[in-house]
N, C-alpha and C. Protein backbone atom coordinates (compact mmCIF):
# COMPACT_ATOMS: atom_id res chain seq x y z
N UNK A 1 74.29 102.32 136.73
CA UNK A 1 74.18 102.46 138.16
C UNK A 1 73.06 103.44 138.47
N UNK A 2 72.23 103.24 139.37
CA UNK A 2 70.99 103.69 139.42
C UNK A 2 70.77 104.73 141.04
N UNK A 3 72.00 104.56 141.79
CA UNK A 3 71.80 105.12 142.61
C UNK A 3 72.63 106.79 142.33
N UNK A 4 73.95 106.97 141.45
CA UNK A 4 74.03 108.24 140.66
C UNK A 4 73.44 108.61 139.75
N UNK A 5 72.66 109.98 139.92
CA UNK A 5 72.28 110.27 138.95
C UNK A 5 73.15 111.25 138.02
N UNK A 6 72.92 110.86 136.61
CA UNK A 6 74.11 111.30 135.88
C UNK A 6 73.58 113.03 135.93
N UNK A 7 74.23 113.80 134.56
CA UNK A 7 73.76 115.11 133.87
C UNK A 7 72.90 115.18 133.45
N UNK A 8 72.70 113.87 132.21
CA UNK A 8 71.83 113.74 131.35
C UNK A 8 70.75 113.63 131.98
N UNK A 9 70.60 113.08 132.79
CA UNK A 9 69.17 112.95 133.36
C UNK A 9 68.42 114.13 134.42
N UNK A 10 69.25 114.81 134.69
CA UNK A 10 69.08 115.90 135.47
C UNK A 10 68.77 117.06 134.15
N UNK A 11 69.22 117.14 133.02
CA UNK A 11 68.91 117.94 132.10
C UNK A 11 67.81 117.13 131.50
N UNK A 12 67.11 116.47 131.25
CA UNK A 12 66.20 115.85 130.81
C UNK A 12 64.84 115.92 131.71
N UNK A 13 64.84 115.95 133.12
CA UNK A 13 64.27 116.81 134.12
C UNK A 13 63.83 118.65 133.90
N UNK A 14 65.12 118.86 133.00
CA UNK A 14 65.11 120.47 133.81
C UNK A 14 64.43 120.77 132.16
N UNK A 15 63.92 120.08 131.30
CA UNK A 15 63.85 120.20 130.16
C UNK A 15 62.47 119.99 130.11
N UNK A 16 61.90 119.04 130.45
CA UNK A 16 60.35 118.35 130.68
C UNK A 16 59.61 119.32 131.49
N UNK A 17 60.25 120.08 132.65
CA UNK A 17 60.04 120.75 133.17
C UNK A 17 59.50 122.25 132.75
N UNK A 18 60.65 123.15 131.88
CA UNK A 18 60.28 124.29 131.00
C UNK A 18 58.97 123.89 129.80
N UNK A 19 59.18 122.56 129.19
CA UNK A 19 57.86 122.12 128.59
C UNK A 19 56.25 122.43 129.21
N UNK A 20 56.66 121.74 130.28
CA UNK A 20 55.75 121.88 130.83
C UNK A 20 54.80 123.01 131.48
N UNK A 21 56.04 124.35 131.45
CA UNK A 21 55.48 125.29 132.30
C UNK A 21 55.34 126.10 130.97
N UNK A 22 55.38 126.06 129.64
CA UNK A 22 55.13 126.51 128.58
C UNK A 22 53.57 126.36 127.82
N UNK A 23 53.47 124.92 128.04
CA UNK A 23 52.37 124.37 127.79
C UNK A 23 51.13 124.61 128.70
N UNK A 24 51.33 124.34 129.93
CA UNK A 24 50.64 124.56 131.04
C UNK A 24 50.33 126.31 131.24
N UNK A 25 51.37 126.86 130.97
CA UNK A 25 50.84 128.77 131.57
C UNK A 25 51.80 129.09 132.84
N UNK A 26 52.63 127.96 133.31
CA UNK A 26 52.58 127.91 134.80
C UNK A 26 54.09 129.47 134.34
N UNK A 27 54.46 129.74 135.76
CA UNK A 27 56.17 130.49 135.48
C UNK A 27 56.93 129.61 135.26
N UNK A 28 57.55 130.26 133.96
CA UNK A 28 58.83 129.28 134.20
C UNK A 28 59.36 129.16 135.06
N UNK A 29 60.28 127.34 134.94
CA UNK A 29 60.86 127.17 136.28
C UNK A 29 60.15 126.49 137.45
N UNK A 30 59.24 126.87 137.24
CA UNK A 30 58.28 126.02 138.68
C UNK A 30 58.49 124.53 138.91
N UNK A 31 58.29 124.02 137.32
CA UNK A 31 57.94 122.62 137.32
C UNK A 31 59.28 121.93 137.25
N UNK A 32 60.20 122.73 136.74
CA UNK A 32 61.76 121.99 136.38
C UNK A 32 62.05 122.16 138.19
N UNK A 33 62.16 122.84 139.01
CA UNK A 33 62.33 123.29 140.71
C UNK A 33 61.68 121.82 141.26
N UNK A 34 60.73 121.40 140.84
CA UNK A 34 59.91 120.27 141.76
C UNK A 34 59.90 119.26 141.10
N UNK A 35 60.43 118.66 139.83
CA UNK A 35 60.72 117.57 139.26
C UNK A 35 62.43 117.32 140.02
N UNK A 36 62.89 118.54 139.94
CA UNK A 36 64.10 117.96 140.96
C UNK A 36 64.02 117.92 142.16
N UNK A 37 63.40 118.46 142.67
CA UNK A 37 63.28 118.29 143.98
C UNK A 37 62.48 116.80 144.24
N UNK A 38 61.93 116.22 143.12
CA UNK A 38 61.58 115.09 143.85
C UNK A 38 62.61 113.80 143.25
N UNK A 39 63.78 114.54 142.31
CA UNK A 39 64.71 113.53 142.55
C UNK A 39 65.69 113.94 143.24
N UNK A 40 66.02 114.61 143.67
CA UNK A 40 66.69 114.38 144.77
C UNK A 40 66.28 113.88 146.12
N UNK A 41 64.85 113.97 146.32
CA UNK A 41 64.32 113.51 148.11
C UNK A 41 64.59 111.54 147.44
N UNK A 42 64.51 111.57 146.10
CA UNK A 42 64.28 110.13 146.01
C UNK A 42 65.58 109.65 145.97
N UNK A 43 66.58 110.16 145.41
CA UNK A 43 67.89 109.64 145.74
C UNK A 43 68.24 109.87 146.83
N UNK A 44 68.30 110.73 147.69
CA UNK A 44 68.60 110.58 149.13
C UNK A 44 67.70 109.55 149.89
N UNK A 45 66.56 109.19 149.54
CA UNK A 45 66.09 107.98 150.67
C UNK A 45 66.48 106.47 150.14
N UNK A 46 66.96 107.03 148.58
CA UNK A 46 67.63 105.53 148.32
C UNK A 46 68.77 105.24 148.89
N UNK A 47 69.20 106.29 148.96
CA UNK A 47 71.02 106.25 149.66
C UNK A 47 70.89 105.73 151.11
N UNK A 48 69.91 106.12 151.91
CA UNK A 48 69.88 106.28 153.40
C UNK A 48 69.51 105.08 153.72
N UNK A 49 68.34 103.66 152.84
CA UNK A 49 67.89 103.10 153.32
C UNK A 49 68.79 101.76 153.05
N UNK A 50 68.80 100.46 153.99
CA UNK A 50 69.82 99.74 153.59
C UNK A 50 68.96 98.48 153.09
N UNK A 51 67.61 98.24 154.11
CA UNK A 51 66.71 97.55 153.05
C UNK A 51 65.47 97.96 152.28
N UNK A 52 65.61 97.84 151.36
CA UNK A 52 64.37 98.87 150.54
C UNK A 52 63.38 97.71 151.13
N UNK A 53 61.84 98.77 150.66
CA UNK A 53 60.68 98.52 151.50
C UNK A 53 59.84 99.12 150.61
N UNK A 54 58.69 98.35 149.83
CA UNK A 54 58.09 98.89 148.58
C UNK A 54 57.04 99.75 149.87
N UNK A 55 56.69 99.40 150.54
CA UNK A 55 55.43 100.51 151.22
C UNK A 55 55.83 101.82 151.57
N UNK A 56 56.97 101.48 152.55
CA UNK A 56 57.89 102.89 152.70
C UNK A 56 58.16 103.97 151.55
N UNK A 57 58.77 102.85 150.21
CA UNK A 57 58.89 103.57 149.23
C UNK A 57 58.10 104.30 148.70
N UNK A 58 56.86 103.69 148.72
CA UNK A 58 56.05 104.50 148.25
C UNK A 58 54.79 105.66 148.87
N UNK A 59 54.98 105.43 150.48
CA UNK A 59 54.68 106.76 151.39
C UNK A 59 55.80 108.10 151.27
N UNK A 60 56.93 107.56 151.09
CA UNK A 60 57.76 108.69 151.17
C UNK A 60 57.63 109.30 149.92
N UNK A 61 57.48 108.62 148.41
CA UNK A 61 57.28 109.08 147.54
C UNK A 61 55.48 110.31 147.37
N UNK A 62 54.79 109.55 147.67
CA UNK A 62 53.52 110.25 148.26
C UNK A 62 53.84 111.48 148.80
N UNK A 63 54.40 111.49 150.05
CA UNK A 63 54.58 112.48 150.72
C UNK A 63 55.74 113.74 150.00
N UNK A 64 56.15 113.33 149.50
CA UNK A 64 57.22 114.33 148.32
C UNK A 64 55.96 114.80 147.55
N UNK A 65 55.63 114.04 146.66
CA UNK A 65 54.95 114.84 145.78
C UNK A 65 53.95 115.64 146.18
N UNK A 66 53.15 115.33 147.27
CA UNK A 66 51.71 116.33 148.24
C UNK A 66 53.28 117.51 148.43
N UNK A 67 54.36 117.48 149.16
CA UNK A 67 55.05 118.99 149.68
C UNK A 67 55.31 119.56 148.19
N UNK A 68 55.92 118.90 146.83
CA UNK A 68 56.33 119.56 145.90
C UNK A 68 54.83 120.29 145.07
N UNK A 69 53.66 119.70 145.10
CA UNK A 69 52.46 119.84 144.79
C UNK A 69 52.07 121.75 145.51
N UNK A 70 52.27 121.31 146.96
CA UNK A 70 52.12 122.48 147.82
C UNK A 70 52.98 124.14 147.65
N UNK A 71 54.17 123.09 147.28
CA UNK A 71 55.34 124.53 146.67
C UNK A 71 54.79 125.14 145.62
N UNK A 72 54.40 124.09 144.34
CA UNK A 72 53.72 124.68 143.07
C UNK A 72 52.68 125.54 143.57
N UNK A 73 51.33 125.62 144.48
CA UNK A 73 49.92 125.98 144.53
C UNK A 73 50.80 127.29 145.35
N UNK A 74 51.67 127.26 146.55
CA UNK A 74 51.99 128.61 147.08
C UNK A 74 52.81 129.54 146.06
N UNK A 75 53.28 128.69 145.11
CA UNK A 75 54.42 129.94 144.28
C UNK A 75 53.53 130.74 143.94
N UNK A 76 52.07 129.72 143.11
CA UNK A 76 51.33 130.34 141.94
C UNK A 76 50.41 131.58 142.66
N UNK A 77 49.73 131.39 144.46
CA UNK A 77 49.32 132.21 144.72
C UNK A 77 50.17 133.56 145.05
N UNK A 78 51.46 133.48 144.94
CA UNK A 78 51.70 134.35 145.12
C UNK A 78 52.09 135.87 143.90
């Protein structure tokens, strides 16, 4: 079932994430914060919508990643 997301996959997120901010330099945490955050905006617009819509889908997806993009660039200046 594709509209719960299990543990495993939420730890597999929060995991790719510390990789990433290891590899990269970034703080930890940054990247595991905005890999979920863009599954959760994506399971909530799956939940909300009753007919999916590949264009929609993929503006709203757009638009998640430019705000989670924006969170990363303000953490780092700060």
């Amino acid at each position: 079932d594709f509209k719960k997301p299990t543990l495993f996959k939420l730890w597999i997120n929060i995991i790719a994430g510390l990789l990433n901010d290891v590899v990269t330099g970034l703080p930890i945490g940054i990247s595991s914060l905005c890999y979920l955050l863009i599954c959760a905006v994506t399971a909530y617009l799956r939940n909300i919508t009753l007919t999916p819509n590949f264009m929609n889908d993929w503006l709203s997806l757009l638009f998640t990643i430019l705000l989670v993009n924006s969170i990363q660039v303000m953490s780092l200046d700060l």
